[in-house]
N, C-alpha and C. Protein backbone atom coordinates (compact mmCIF):
# COMPACT_ATOMS: atom_id res chain seq x y z
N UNK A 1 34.29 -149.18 -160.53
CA UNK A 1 34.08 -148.39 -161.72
C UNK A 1 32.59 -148.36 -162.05
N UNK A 2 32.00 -147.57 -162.60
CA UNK A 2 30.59 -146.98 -162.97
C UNK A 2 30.23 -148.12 -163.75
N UNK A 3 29.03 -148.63 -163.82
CA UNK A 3 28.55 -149.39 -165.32
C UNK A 3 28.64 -148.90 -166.60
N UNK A 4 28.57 -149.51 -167.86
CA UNK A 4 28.95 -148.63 -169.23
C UNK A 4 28.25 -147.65 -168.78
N UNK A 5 26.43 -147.73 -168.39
CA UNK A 5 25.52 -147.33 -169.32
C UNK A 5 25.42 -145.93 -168.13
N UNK A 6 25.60 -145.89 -167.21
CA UNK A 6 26.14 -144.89 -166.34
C UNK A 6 26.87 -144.21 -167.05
N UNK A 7 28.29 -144.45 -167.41
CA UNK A 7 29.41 -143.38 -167.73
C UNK A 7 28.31 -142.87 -168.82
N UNK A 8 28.12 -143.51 -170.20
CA UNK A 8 27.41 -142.95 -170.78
C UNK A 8 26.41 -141.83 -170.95
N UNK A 9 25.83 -142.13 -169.67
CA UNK A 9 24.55 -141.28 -169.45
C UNK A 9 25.19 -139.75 -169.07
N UNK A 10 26.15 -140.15 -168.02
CA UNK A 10 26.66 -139.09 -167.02
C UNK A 10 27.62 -138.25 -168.42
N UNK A 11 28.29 -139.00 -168.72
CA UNK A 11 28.98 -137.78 -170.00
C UNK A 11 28.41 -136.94 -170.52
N UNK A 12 27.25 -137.44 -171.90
CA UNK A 12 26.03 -136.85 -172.32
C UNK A 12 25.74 -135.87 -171.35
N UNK A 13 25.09 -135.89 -170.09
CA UNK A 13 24.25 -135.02 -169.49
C UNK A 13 25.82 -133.42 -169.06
N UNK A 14 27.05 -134.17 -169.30
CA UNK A 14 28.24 -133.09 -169.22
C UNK A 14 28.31 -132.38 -170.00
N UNK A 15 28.02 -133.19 -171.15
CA UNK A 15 28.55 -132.29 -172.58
C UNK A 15 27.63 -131.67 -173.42
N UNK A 16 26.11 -132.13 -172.78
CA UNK A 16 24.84 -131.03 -173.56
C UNK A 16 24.94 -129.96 -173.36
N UNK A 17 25.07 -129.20 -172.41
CA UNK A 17 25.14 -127.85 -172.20
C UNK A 17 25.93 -126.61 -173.20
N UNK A 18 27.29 -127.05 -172.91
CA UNK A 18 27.84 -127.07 -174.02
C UNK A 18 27.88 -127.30 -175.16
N UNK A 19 27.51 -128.10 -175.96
CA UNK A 19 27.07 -128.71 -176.91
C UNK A 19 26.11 -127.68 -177.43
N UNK A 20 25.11 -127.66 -176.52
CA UNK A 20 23.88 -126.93 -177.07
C UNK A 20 24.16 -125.55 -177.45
N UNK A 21 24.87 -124.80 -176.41
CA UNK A 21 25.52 -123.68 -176.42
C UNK A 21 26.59 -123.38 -178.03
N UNK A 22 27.23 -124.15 -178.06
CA UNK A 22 27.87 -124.38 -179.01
C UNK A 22 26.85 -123.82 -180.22
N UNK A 23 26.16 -124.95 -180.43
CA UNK A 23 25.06 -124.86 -181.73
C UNK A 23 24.51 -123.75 -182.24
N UNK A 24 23.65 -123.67 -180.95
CA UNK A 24 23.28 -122.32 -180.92
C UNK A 24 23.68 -121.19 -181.44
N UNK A 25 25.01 -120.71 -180.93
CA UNK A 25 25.57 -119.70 -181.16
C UNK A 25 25.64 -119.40 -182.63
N UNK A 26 26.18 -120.63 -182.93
CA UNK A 26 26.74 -121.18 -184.51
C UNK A 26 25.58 -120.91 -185.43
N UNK A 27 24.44 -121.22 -185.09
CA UNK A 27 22.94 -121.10 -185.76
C UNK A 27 22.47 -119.86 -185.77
N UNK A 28 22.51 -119.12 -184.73
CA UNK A 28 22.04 -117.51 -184.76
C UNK A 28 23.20 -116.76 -185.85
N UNK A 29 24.67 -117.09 -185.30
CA UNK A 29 25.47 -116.56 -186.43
C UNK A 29 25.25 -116.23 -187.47
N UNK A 30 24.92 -117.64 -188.21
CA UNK A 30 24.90 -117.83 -189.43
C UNK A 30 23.43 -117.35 -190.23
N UNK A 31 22.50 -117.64 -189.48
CA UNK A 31 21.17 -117.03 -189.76
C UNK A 31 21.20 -115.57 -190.07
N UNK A 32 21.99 -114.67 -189.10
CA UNK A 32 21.65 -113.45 -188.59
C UNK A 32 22.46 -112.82 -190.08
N UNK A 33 23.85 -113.61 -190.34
CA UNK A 33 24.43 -113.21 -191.64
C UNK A 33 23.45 -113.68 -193.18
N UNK A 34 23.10 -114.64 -193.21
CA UNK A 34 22.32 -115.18 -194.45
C UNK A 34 21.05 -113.73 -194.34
N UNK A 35 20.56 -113.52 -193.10
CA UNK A 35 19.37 -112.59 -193.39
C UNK A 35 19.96 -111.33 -193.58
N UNK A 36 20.80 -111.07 -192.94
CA UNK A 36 21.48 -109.59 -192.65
C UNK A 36 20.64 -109.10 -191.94
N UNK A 37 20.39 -109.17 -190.88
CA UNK A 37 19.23 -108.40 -189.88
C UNK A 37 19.59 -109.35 -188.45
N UNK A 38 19.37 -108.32 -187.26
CA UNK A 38 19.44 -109.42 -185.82
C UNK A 38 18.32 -110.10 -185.97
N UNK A 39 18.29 -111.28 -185.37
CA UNK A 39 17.00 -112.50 -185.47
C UNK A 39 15.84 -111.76 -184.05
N UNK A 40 14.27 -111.68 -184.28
CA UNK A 40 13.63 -111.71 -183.25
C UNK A 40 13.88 -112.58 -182.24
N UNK A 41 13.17 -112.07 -180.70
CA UNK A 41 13.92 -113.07 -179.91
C UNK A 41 12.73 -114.54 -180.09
N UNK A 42 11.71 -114.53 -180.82
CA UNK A 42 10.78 -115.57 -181.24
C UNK A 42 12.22 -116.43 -182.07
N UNK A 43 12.51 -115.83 -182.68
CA UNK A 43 13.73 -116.24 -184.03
C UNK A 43 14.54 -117.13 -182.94
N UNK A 44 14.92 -116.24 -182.00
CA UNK A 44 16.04 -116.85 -181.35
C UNK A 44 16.21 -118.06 -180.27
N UNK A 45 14.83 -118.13 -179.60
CA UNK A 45 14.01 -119.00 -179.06
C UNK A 45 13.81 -120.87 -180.10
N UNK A 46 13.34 -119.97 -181.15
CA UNK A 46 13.40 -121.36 -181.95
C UNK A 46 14.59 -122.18 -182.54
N UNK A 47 15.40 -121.15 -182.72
CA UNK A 47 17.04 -121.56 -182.97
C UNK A 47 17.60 -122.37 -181.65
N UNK A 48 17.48 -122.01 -180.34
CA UNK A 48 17.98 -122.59 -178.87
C UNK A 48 16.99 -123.93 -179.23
N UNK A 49 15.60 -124.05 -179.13
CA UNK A 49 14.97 -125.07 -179.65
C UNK A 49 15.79 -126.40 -180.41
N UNK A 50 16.16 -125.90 -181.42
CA UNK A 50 16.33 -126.64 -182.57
C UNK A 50 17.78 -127.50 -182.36
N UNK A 51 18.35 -126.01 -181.85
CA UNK A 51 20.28 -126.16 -180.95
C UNK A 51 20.23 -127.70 -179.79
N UNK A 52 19.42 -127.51 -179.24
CA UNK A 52 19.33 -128.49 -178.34
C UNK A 52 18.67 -130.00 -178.25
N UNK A 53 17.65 -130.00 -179.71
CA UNK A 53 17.59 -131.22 -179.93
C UNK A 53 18.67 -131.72 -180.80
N UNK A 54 19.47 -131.69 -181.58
CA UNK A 54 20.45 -131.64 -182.16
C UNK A 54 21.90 -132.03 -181.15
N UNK A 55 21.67 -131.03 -180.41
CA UNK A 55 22.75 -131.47 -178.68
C UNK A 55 22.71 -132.92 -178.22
N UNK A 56 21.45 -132.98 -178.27
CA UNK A 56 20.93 -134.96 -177.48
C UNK A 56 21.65 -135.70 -177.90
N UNK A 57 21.42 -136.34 -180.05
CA UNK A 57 21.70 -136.63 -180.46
C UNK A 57 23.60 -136.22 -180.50
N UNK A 58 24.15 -135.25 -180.72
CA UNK A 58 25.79 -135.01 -180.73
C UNK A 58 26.37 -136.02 -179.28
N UNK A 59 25.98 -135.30 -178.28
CA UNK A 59 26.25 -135.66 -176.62
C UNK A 59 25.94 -137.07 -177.04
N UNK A 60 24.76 -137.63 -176.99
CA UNK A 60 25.11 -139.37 -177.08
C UNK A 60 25.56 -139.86 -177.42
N UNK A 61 25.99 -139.67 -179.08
CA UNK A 61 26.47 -140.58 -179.49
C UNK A 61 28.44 -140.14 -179.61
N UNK A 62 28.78 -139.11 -179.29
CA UNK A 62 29.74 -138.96 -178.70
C UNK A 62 30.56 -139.71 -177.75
N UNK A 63 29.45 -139.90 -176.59
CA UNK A 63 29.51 -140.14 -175.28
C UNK A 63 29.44 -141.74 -175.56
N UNK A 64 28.53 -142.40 -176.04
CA UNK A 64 28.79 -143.44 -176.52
C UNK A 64 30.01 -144.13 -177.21
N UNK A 65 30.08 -143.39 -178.04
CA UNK A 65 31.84 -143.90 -178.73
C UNK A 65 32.52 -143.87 -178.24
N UNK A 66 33.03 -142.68 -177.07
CA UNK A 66 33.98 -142.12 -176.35
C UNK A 66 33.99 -143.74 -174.95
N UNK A 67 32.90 -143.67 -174.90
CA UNK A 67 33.23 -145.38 -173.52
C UNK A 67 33.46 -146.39 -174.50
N UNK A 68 32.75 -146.46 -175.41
CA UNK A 68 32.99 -147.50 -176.04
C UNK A 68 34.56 -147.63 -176.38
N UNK A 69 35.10 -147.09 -176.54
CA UNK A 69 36.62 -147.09 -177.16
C UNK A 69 37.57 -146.99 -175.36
N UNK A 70 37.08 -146.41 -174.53
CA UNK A 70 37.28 -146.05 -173.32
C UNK A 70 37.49 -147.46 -172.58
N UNK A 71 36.16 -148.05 -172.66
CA UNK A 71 36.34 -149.64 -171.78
C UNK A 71 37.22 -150.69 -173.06
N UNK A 72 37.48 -150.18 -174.54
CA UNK A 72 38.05 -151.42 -174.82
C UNK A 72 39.75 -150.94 -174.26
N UNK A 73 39.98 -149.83 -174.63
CA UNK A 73 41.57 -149.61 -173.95
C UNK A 73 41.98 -150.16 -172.56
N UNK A 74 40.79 -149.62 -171.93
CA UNK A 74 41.07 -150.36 -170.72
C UNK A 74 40.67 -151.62 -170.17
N UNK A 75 40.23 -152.39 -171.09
CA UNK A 75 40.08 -153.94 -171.09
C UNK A 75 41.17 -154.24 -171.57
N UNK A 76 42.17 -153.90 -172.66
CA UNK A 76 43.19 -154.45 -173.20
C UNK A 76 44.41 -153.92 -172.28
N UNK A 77 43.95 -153.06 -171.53
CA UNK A 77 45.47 -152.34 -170.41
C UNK A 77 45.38 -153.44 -169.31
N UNK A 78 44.02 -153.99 -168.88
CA UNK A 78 44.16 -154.38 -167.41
C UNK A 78 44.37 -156.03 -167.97
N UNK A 79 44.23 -156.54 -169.46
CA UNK A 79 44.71 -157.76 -169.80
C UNK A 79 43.55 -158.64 -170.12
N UNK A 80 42.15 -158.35 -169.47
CA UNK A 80 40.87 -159.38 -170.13
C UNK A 80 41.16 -159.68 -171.73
């Protein structure tokens, strides 16, 4: 089996993409309605920006909880 800090890493780097994508979308949405106008693509650039540092932080600590709860189930399945 992988080390924690492996699974960890490797999840995160699964679920940013998505994640980011996610945000994103969600951020131009909502912008584009609050202004009522399409966002420049400068606008839109800084929104993907913003989407994806935001992603790091979601994806880790996700990914973190998610093993963390992951290796205790399966510490208590295999009996340690």
């Amino acid at each position: 089996m992988l080390p924690f800090e492996i699974a960890v890493i490797v999840l995160a780097l699964l679920l940013f993409f998505p994640v980011s994508n996610f945000i994103w979308v969600m951020s131009v949405r909502r912008l584009e309605r609050k202004l009522g106008k399409q966002l420049t693509e400068q606008e839109r650039q800084g929104q993907r920006t913003r989407a994806r540092v935001i992603a790091v932080f979601v994806a880790l600590t996700f990914s973190l909880l998610f093993n963390t709860h992951l290796m205790k189930v399966m510490g208590s399945a295999i009996g340690e």
